[in-house]
Protein backbone atom coordinates (compact mmCIF):
# COMPACT_ATOMS: atom_id res chain seq x y z
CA UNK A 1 6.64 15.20 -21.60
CA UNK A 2 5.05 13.39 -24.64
CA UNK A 3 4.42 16.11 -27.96
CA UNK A 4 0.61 15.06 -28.16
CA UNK A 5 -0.25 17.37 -24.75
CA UNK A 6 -1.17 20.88 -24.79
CA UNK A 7 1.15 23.16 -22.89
CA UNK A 8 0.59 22.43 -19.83
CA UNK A 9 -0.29 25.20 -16.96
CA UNK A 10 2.08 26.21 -13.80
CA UNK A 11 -0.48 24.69 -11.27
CA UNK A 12 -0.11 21.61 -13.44
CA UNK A 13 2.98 21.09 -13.81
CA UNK A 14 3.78 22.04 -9.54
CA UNK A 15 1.53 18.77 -8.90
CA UNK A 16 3.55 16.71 -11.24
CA UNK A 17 6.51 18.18 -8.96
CA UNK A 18 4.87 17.65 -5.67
CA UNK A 19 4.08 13.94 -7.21
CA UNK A 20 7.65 13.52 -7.62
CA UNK A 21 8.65 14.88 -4.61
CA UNK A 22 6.45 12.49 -2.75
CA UNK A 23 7.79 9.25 -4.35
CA UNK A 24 11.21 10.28 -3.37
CA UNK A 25 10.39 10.90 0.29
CA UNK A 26 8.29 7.30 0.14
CA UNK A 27 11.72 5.65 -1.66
CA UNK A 28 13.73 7.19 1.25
CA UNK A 29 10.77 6.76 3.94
CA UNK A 30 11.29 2.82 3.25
CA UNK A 31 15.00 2.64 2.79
CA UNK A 32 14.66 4.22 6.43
CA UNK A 33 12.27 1.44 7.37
CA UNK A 34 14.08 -1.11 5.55
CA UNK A 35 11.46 -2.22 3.29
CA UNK A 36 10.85 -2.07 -0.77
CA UNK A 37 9.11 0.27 -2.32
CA UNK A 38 5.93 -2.03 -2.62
CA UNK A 39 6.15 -2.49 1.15
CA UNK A 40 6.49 0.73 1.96
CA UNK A 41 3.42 1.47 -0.12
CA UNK A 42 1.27 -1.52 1.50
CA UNK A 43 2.57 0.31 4.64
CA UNK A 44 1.11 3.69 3.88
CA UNK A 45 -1.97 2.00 2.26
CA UNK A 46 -2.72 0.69 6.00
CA UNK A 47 -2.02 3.58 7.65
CA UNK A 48 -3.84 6.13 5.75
CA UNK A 49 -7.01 3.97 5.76
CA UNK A 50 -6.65 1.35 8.61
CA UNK A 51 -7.09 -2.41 8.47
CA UNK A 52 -7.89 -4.27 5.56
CA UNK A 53 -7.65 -7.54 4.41
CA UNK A 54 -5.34 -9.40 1.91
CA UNK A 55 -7.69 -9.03 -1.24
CA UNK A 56 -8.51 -5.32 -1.01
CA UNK A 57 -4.98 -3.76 -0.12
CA UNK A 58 -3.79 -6.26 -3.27
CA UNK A 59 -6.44 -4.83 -5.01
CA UNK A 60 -4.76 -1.01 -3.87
CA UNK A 61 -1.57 -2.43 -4.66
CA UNK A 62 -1.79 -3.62 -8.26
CA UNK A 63 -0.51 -7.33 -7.65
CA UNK A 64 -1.81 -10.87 -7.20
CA UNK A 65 -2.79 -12.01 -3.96
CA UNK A 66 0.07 -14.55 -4.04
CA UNK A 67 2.37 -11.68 -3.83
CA UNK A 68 0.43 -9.75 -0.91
CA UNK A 69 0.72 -12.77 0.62
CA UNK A 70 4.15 -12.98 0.42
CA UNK A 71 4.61 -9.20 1.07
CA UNK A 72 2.59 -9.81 4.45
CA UNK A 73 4.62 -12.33 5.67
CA UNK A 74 7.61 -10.23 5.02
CA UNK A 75 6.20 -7.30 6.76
CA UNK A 76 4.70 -9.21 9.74
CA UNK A 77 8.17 -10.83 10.02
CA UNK A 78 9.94 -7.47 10.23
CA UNK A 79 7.12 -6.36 12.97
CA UNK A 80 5.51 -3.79 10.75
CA UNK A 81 2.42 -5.26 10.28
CA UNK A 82 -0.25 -7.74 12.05
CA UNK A 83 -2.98 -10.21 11.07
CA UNK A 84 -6.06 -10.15 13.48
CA UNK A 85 -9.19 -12.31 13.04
CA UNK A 86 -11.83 -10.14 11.20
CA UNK A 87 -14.09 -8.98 13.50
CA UNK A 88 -17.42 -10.17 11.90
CA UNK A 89 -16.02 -13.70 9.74
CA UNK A 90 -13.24 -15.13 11.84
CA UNK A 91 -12.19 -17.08 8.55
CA UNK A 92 -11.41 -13.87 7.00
CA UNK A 93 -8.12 -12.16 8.07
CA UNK A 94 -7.69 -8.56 8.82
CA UNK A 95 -4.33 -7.09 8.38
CA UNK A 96 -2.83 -3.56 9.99
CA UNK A 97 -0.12 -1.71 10.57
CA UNK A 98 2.03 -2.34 13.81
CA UNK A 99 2.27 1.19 16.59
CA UNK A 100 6.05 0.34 15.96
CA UNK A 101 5.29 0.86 12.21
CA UNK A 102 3.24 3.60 12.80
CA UNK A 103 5.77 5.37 14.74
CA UNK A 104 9.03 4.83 12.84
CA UNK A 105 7.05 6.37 10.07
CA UNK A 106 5.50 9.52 11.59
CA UNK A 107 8.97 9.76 13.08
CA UNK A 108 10.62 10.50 9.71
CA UNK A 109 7.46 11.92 8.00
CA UNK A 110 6.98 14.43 10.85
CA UNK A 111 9.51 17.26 9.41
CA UNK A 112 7.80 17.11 6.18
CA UNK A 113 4.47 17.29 7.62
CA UNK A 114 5.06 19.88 10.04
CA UNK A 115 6.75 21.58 7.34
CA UNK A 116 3.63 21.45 4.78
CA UNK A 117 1.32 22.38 8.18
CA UNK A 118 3.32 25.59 8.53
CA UNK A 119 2.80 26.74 4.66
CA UNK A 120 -1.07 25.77 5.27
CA UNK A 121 -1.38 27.93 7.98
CA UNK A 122 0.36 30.90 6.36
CA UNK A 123 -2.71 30.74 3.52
CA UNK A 124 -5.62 32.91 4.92
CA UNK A 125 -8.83 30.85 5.12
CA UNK A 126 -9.86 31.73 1.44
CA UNK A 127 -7.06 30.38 0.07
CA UNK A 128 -6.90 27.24 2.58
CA UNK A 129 -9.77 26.53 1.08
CA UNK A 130 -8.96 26.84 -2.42
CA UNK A 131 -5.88 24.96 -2.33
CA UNK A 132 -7.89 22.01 -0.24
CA UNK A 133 -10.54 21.89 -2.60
CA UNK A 134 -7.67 21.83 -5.62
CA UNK A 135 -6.17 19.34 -4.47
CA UNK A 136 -9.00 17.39 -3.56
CA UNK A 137 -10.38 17.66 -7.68
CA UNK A 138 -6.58 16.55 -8.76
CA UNK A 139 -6.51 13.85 -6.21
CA UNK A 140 -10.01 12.87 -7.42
CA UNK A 141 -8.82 12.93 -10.96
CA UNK A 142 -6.14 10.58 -10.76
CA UNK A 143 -8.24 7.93 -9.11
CA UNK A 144 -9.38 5.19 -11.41
């Protein structure tokens, strides 16, 4: 950690943990899928909220639309994802994850979610809450 931070506190440095922890189950999550890293992560981009098109997940992604486009076609050729006519501009293109996709994910997420579901529901409801709202604010905070 760089010298010009303050000490930084236990609840602070368990999300830079739980951070970490959740890149390394997304690096194994796509060797599992057999995709890279910035496929796995258009992957979860679509899944967590739905169909978009080409300009807004390369937007989420950080890269030129050249390179979603390219990173489409590589996922739509390995069956993970599909284009679909937009529903209100058919010259606009609408792309989402595959069930298949969907599936082989949850399939290998599903002991780590079931896992984290467990510790939530041994929090009484107080503490539920604090921890959601938590980690709402630090979720909120690293947004742009």
């Amino acid at each position: 950690m760089s010298d010009d931070l303050p000490e930084l506190t236990e609840a602070t440095l368990a999300v830079q943990h739980l951070i970490g922890a959740s890149r390394e189950l997304a690096a194994r999550a796509s060797r599992e899928l057999g995709v890279n890293g910035t496929d796995m992560n258009a992957l979860s981009l679509l899944q967590q909220y739905g169909p978009m098109g080409p300009a807004e997940l390369a937007s989420r992604l950080g890269i030129r639309s050249a390179s979603v486009t390219v990173l489409i076609d590589r996922l739509e050729q390995a069956g993970h994802v599909q284009r679909t006519s937009h529903p209100k501009d058919r010259r606009r293109v609408t792309v989402s994850a595959t069930p298949t996709a969907r599936a082989a994910t949850l399939q290998f997420l599903r002991p780590s979610i079931l896992a984290i579901d467990a510790l939530s529901r041994s929090l009484d409801a107080d503490a539920q809450q604090i921890v959601t709202t938590f980690l709402r604010d630090a979720t909120r905070a690293m947004d742009p």
